[in-house]
C-alpha atoms as a PDB file:
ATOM      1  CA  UNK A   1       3.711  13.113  -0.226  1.00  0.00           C
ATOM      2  CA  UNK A   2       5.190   9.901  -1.492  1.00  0.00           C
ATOM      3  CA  UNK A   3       6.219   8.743  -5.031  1.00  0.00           C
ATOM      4  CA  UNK A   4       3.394   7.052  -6.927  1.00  0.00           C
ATOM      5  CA  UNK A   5       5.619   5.281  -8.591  1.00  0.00           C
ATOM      6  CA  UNK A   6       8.240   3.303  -6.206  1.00  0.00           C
ATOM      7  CA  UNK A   7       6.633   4.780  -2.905  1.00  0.00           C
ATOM      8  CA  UNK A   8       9.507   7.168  -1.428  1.00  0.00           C
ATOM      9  CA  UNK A   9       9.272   9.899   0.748  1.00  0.00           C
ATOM     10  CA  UNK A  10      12.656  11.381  -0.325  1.00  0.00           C
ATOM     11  CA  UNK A  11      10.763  13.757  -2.770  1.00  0.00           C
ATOM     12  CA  UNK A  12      11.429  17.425  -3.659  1.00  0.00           C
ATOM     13  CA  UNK A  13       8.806  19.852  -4.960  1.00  0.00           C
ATOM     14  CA  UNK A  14       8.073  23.388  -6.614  1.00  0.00           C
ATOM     15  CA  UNK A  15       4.865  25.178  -5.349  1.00  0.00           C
ATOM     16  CA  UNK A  16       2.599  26.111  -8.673  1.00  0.00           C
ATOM     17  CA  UNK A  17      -1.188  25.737  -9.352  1.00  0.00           C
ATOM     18  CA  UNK A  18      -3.924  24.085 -12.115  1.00  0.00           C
ATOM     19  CA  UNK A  19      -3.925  26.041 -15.384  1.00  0.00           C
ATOM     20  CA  UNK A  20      -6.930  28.026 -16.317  1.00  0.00           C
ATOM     21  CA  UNK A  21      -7.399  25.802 -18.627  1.00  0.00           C
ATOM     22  CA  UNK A  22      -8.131  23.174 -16.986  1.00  0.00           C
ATOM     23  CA  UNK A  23      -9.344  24.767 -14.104  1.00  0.00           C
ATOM     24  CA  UNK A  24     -11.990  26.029 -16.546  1.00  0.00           C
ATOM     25  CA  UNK A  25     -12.794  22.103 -17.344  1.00  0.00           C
ATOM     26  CA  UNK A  26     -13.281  20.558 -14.183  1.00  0.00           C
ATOM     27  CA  UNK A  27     -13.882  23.740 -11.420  1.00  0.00           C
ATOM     28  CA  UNK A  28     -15.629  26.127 -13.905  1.00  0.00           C
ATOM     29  CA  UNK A  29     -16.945  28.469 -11.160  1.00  0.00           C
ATOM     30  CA  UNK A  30     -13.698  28.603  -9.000  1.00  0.00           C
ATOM     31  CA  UNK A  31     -13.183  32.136  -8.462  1.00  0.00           C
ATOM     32  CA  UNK A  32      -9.444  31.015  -8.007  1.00  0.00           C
ATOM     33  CA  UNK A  33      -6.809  28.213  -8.886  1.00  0.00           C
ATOM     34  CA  UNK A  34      -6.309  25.237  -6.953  1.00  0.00           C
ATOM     35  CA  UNK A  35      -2.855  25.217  -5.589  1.00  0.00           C
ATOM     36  CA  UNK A  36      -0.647  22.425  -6.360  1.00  0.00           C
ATOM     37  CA  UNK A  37       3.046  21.256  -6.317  1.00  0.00           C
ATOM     38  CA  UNK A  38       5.215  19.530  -8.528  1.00  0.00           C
ATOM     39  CA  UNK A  39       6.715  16.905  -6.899  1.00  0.00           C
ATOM     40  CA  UNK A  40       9.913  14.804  -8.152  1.00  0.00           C
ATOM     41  CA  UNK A  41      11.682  11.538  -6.685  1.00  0.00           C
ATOM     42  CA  UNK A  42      14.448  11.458  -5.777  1.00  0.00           C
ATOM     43  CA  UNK A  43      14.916   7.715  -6.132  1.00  0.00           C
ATOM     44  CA  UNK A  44      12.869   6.540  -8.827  1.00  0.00           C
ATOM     45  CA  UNK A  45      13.138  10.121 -10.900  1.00  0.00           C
ATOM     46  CA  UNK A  46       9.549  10.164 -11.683  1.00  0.00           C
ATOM     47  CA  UNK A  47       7.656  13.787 -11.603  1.00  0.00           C
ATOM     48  CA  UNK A  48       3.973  14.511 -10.663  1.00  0.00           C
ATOM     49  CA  UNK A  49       1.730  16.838  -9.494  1.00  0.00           C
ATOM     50  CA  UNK A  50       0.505  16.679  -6.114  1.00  0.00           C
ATOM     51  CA  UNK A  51      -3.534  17.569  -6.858  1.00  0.00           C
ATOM     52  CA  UNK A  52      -4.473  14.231  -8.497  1.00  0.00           C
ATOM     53  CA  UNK A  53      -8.046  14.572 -10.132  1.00  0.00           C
ATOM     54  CA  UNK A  54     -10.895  12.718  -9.093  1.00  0.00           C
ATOM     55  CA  UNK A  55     -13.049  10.110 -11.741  1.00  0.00           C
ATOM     56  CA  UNK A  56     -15.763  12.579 -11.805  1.00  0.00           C
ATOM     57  CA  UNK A  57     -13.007  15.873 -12.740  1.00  0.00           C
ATOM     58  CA  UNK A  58     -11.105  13.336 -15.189  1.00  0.00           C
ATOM     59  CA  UNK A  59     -14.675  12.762 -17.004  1.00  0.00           C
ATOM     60  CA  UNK A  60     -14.885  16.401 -17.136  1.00  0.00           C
ATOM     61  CA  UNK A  61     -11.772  17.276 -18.325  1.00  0.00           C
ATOM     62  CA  UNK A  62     -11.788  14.827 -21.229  1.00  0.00           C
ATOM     63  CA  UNK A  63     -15.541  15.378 -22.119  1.00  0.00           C
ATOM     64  CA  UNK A  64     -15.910  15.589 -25.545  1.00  0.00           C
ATOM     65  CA  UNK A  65     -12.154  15.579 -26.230  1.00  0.00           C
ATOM     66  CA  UNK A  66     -10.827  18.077 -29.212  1.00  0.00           C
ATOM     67  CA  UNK A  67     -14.988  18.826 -29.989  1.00  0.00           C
ATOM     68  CA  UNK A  68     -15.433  22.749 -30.551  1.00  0.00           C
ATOM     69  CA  UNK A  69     -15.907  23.060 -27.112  1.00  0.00           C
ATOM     70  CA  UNK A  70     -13.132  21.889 -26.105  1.00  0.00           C
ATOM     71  CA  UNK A  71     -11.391  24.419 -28.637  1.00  0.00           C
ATOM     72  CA  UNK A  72     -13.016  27.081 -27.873  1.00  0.00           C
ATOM     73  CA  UNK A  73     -12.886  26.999 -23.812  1.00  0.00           C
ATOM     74  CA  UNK A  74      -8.480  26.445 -24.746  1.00  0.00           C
ATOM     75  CA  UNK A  75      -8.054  29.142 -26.802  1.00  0.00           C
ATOM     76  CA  UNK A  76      -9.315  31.264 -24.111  1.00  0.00           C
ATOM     77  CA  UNK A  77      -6.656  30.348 -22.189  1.00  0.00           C
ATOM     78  CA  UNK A  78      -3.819  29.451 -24.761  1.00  0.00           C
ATOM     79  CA  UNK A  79      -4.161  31.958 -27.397  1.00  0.00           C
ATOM     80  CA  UNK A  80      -2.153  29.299 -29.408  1.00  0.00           C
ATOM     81  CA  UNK A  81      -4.942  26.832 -29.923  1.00  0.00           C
ATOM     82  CA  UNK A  82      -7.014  27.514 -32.508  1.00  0.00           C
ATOM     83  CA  UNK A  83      -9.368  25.795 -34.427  1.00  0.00           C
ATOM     84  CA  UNK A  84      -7.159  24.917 -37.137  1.00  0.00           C
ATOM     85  CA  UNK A  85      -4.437  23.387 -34.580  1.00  0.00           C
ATOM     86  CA  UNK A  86      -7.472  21.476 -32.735  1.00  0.00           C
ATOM     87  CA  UNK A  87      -8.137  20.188 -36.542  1.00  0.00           C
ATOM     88  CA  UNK A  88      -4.757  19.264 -37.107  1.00  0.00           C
ATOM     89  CA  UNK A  89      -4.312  17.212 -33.966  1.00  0.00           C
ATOM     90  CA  UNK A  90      -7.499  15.474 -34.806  1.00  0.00           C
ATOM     91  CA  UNK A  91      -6.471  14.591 -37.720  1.00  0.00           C
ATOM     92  CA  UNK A  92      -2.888  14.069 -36.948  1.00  0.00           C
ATOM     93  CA  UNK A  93      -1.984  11.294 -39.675  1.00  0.00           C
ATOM     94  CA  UNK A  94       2.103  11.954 -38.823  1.00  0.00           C
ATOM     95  CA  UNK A  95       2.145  11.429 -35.270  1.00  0.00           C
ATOM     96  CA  UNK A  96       0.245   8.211 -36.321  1.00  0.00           C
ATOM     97  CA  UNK A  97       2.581   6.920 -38.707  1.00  0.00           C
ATOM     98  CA  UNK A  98       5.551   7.801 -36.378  1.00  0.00           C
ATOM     99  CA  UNK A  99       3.305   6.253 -33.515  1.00  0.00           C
ATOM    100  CA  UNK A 100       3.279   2.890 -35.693  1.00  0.00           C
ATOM    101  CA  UNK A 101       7.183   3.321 -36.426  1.00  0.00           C
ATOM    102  CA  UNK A 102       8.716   3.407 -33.191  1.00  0.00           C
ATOM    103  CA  UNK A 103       6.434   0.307 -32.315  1.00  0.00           C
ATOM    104  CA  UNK A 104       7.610  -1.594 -35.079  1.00  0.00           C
ATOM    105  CA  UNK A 105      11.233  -0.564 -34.636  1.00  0.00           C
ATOM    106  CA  UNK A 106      10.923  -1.576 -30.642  1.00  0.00           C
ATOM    107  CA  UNK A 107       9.334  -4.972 -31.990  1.00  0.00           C
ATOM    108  CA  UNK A 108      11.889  -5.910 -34.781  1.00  0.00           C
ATOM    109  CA  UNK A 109      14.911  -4.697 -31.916  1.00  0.00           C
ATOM    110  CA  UNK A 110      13.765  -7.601 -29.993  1.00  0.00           C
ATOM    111  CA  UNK A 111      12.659  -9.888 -32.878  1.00  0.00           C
ATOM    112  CA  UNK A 112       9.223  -9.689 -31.613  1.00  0.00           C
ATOM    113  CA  UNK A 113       6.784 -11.341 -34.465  1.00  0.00           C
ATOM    114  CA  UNK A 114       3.735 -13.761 -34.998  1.00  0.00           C
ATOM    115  CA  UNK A 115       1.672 -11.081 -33.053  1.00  0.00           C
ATOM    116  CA  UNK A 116      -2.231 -12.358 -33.862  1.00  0.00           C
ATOM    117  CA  UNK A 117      -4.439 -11.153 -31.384  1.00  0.00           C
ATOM    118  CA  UNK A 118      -3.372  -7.394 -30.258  1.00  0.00           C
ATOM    119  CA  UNK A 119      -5.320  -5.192 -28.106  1.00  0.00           C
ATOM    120  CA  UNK A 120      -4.877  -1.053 -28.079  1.00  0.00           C
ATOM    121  CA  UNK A 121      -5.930  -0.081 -24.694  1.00  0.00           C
ATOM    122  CA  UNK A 122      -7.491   3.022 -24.756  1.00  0.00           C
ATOM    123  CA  UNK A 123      -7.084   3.008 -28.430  1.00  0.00           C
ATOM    124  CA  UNK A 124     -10.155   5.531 -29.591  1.00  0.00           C
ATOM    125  CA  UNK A 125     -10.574   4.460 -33.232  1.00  0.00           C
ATOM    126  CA  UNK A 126      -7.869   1.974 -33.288  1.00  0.00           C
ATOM    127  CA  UNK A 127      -5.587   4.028 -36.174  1.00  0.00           C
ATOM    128  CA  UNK A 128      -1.973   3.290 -34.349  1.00  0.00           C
ATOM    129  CA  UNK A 129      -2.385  -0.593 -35.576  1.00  0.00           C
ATOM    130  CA  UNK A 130      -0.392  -2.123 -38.742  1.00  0.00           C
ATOM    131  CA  UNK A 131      -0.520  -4.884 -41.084  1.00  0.00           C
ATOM    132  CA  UNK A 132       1.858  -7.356 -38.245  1.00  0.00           C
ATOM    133  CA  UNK A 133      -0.097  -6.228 -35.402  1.00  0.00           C
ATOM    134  CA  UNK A 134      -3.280  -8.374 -34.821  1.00  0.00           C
ATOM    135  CA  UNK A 135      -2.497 -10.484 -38.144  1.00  0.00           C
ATOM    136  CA  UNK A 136      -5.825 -12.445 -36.503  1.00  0.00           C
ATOM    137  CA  UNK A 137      -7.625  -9.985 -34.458  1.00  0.00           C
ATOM    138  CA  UNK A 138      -7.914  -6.260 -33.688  1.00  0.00           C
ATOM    139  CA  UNK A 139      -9.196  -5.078 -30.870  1.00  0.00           C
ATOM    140  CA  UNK A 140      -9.754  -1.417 -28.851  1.00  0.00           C
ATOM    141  CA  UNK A 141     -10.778  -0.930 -25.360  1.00  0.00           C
ATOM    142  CA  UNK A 142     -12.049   2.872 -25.232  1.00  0.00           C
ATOM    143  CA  UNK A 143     -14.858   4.217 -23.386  1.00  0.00           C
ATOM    144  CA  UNK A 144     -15.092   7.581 -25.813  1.00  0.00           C
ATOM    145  CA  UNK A 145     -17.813   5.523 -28.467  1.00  0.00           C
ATOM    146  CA  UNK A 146     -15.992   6.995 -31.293  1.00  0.00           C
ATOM    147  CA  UNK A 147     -16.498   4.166 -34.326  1.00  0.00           C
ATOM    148  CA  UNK A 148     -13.130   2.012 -34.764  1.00  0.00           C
ATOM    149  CA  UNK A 149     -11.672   2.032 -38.302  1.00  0.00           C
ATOM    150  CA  UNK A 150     -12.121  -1.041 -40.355  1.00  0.00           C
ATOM    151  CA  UNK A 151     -10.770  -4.416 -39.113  1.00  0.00           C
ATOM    152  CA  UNK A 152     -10.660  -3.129 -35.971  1.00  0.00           C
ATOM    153  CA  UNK A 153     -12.995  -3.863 -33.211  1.00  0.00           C
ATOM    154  CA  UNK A 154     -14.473  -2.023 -30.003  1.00  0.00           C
ATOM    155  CA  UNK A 155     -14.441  -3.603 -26.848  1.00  0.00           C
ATOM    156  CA  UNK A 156     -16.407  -0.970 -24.815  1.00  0.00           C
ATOM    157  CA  UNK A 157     -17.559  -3.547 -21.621  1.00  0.00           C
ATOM    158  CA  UNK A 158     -14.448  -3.935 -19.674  1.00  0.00           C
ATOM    159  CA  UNK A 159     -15.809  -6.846 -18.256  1.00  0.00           C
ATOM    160  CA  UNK A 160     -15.243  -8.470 -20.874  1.00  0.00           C
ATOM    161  CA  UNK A 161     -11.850  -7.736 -21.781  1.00  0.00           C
ATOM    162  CA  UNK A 162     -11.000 -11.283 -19.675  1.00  0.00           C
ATOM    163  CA  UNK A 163     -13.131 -13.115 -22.274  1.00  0.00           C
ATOM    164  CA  UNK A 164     -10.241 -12.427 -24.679  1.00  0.00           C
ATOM    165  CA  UNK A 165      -6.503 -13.780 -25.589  1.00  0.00           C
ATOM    166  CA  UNK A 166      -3.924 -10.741 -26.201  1.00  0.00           C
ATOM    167  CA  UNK A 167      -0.529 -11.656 -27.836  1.00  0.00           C
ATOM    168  CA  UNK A 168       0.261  -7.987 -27.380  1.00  0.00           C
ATOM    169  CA  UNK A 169      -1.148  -5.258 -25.727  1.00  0.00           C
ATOM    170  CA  UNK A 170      -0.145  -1.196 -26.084  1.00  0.00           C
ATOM    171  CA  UNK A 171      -0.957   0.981 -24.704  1.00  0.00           C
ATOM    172  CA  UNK A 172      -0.206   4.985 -26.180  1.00  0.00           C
ATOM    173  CA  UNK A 173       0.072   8.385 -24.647  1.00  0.00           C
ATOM    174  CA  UNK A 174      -2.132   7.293 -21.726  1.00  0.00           C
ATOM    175  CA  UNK A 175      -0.062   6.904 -18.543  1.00  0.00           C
ATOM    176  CA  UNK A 176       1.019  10.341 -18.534  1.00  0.00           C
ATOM    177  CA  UNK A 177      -2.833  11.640 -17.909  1.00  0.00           C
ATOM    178  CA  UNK A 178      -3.346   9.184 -15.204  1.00  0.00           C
ATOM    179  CA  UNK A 179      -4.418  10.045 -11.666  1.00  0.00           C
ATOM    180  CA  UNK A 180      -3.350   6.253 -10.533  1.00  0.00           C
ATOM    181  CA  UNK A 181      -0.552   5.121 -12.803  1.00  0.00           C
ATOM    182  CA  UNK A 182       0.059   2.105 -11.030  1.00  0.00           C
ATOM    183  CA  UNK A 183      -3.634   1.067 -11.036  1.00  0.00           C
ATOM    184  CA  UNK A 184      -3.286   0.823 -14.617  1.00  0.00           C
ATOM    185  CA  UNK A 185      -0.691  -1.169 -14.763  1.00  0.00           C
ATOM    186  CA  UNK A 186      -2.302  -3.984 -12.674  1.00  0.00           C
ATOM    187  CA  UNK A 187      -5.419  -3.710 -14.906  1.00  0.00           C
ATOM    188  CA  UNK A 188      -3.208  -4.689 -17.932  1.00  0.00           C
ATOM    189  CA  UNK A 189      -1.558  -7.552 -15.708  1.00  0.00           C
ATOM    190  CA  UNK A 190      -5.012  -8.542 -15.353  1.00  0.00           C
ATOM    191  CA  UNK A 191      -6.449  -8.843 -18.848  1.00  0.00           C
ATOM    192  CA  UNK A 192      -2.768 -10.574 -20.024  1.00  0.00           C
ATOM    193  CA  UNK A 193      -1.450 -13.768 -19.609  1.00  0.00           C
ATOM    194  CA  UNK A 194       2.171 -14.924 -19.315  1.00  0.00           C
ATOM    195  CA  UNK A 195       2.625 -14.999 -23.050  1.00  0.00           C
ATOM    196  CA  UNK A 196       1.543 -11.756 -23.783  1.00  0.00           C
ATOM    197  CA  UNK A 197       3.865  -8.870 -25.088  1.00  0.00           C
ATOM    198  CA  UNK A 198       3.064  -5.250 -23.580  1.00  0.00           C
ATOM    199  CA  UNK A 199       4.142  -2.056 -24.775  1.00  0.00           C
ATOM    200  CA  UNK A 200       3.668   1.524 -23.127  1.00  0.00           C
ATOM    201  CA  UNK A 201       4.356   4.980 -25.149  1.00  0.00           C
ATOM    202  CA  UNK A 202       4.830   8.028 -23.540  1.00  0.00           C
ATOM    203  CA  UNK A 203       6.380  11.672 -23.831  1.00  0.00           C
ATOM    204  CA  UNK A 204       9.566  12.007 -22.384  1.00  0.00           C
ATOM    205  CA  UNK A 205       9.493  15.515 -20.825  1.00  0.00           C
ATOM    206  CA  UNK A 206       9.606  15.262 -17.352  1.00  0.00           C
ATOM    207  CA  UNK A 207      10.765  18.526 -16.609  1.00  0.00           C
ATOM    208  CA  UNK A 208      13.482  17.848 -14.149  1.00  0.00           C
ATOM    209  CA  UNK A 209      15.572  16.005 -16.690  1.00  0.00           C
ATOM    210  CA  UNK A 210      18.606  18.094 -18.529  1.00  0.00           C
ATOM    211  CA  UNK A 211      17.110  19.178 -21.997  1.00  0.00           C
ATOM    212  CA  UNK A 212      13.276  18.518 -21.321  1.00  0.00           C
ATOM    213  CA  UNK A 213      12.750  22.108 -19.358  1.00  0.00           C
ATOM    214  CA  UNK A 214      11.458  25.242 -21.383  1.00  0.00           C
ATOM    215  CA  UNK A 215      14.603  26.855 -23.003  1.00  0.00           C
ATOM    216  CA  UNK A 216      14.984  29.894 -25.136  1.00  0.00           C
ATOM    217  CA  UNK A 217      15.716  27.226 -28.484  1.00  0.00           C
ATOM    218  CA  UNK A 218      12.015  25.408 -27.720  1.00  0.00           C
ATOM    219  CA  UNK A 219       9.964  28.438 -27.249  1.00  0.00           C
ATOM    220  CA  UNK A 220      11.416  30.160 -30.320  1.00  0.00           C
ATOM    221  CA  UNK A 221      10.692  26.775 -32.204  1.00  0.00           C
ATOM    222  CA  UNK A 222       7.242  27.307 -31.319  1.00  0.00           C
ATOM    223  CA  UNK A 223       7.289  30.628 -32.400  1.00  0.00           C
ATOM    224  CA  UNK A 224       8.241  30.162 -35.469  1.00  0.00           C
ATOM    225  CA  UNK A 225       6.395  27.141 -36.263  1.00  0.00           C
ATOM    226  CA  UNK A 226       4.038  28.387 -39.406  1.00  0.00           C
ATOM    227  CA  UNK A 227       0.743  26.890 -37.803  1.00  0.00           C
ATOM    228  CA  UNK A 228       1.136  29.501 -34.933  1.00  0.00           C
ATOM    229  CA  UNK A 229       0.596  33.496 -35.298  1.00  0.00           C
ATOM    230  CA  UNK A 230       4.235  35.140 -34.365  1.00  0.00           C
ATOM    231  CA  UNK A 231       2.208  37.975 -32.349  1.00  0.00           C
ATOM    232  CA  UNK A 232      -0.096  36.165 -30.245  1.00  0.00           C
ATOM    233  CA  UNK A 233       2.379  33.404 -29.343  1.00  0.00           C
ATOM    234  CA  UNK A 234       4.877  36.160 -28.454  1.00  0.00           C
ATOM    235  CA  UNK A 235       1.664  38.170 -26.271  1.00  0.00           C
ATOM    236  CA  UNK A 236       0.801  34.866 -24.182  1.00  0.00           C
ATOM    237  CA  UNK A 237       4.613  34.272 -23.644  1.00  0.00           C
ATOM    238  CA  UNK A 238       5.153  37.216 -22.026  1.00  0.00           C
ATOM    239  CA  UNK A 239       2.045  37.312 -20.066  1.00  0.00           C
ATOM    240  CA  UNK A 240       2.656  33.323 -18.837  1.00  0.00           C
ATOM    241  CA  UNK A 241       5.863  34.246 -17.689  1.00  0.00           C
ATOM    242  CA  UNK A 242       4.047  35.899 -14.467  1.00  0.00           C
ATOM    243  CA  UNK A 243       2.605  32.123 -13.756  1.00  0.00           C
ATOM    244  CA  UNK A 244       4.181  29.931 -11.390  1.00  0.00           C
ATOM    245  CA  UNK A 245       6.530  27.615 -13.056  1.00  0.00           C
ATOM    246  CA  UNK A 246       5.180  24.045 -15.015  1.00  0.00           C
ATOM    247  CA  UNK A 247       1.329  24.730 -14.208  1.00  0.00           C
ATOM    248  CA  UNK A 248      -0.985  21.499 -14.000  1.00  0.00           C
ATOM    249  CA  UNK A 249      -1.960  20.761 -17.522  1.00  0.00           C
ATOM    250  CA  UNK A 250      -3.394  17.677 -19.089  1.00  0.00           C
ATOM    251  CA  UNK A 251      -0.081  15.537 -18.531  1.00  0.00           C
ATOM    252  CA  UNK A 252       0.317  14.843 -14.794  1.00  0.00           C
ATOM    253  CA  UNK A 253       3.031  12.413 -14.496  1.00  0.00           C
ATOM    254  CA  UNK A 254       6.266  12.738 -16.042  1.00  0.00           C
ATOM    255  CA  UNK A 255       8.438   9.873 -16.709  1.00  0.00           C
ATOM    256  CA  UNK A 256      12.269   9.091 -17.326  1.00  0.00           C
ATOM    257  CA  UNK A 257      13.596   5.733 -18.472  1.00  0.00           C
ATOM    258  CA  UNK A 258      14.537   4.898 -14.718  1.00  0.00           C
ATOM    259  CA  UNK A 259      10.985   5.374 -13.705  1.00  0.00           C
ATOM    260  CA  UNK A 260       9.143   3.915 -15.954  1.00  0.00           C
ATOM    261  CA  UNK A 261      11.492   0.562 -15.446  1.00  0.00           C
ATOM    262  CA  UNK A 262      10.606   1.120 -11.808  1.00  0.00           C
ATOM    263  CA  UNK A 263       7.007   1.053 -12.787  1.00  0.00           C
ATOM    264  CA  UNK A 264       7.150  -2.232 -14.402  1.00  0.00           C
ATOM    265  CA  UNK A 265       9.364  -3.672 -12.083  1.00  0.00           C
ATOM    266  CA  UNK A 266       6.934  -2.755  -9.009  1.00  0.00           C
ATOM    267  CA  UNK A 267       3.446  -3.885 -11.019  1.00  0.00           C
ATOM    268  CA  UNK A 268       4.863  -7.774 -11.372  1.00  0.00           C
ATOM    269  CA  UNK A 269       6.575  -7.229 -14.829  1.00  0.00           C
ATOM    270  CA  UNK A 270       9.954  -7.769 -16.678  1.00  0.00           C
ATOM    271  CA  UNK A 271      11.755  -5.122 -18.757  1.00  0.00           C
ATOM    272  CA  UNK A 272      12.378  -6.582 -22.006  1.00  0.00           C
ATOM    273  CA  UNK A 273      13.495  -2.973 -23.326  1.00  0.00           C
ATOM    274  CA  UNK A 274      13.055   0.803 -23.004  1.00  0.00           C
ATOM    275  CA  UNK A 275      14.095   2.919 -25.963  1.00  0.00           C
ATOM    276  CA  UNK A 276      13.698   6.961 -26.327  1.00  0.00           C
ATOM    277  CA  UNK A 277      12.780   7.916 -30.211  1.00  0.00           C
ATOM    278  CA  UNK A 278      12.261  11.083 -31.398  1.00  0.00           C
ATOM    279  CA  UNK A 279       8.395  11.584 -33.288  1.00  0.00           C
ATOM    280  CA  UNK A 280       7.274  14.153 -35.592  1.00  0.00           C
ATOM    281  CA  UNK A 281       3.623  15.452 -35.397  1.00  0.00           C
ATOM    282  CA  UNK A 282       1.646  18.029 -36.632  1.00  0.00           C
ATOM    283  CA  UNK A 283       3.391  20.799 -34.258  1.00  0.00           C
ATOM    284  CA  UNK A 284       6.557  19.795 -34.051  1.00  0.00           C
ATOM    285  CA  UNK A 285       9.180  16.833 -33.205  1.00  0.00           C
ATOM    286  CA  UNK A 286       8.845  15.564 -30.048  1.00  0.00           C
ATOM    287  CA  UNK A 287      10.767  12.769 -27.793  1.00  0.00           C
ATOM    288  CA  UNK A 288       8.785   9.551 -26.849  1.00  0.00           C
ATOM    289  CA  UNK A 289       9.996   6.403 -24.088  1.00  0.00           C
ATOM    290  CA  UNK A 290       8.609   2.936 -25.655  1.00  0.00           C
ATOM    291  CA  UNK A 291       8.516   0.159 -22.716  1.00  0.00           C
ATOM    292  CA  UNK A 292       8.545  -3.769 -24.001  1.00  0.00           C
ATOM    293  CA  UNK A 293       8.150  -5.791 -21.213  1.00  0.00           C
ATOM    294  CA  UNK A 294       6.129  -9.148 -20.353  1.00  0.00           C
ATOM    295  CA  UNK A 295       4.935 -10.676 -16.680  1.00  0.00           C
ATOM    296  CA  UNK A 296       7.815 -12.146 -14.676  1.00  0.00           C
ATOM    297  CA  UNK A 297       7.346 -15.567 -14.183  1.00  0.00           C
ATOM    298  CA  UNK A 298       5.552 -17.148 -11.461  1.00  0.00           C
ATOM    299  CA  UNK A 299       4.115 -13.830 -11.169  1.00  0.00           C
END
């Protein structure tokens, strides 16, 4: 197996499998879990799983994302996600509002402004925008349909996405669900042009990092967060401690700053700055990378 990332073969991996969960989303009549590794590089420090999904599993995974469904066929595997969390993250107006905050921090760092055209890339209903983003235009790419909030518009044809001018383009809490990282990345190369400003969010938990793996201090967090139930979290603790360690959940790829500079570097682009911020949401305070970066020239 070689990185996705930078391509090395000087990799290292643990031996786990797909989570019920989402083996119950994309293999519903598997009588047993797919068997996967976690891989990490050794020279570029990025962490994935082996099993990469296929388009037609990744449609079935995200079908109807957060819907009662969705809930429902979770909780039956994380006792932890109940309605009211699913309600919460779908209507998650901190993580938002910290989302906007570490952009415009990044942005005033590097005295980033006049920003008048701005597309979110996979941007659902375009909420992470703010008053000096798009000061012209708004725009979303998003396949999910889901209406965009006012003075922001869909762009659901990505044919046309080429028709456009971007002064900036984000793109949040995407790359780490992505079965072909680096695909993505060329996409975004594509619809750009040498003036435009990119910008990349994504958790910074890759588990092989000092600090990111699951400690005594995070679980009890969790367990006494008040929008959990003490006993039940405590009950699925114990009884996911017989599971193979870091099973394949929703977030495949797991980035450091190293990698993710690697990933820019490798897809034609130039680092203008890579920050790690700390976000609250609605279940807790979690660390985010931010990327700033633009196309190398003559590239």
């Amino acid at each position: 197996m070689n990185c996705l990332i930078c391509g090395s073969n000087n990799i290292s991996s643990t031996d786990t499998i797909v989570s019920d969960f989402v083996m119950a989303r994309i293999a519903p009549n598997e009588k047993e879990n797919y068997k996967t590794k976690l891989c990490f590089c050794k020279e570029c420090s990025f962490a994935f799983y082996e099993y990469r999904i296929n388009s037609e599993e990744e449609q079935a995974l995200y079908r109807n994302y957060r819907d009662s469904e969705y809930q429902k066929t979770r909780e039956k595997s994380e006792c932890w996600y109940t309605e009211k969390i699913n309600n919460l993250l779908n209507n998650d107006s901190t993580s938002i509002n910290e989302q906007k905050r570490v952009i415009r921090k990044i942005l005033n760092d590097n005295g980033i402004t006049n920003i008048k055209s701005a597309l979110d890339y996979g941007g659902n209903e375009g909420k992470t925008f703010f008053d000096e983003i798009g000061t012209e235009n708004k725009y979303v790419f998003d396949i999910s349909g889901v209406p965009t909030v006012k003075g922001v518009e869909n762009i659901s044809d990505f044919t046309k996405l080429s028709d456009y001018k971007f002064d900036f383009i984000m793109c949040n809490m995407l790359f780490e669900h992505l079965a072909d990282p680096m695909s993505l990345m060329g996409t975004l190369k594509d619809i750009g042009d040498d003036n435009t400003i990119y910008y990349i969010e994504v958790p910074s938990e890759n588990p092989f990092v000092s600090g990111n793996k699951h400690s005594i201090s995070k679980n009890l967090k969790l367990v006494f967060n008040p929008h959990f139930n003490f006993f039940k979290l405590v009950k699925y603790y114990f009884k996911k401690r017989k599971d193979p360690f870091m099973t394949m959940h929703e977030h495949i790829n797991f980035y450091t700053a190293d990698s993710m500079k690697k990933m820019i570097d490798l897809s034609g682009f130039t680092c203008i700055d890579i920050q790690e911020n700390e976000e609250d949401t609605a279940i807790g305070r979690q660390t985010v990378l931010s990327a700033l970066f633009k196309k190398s020239v003559g590239m």
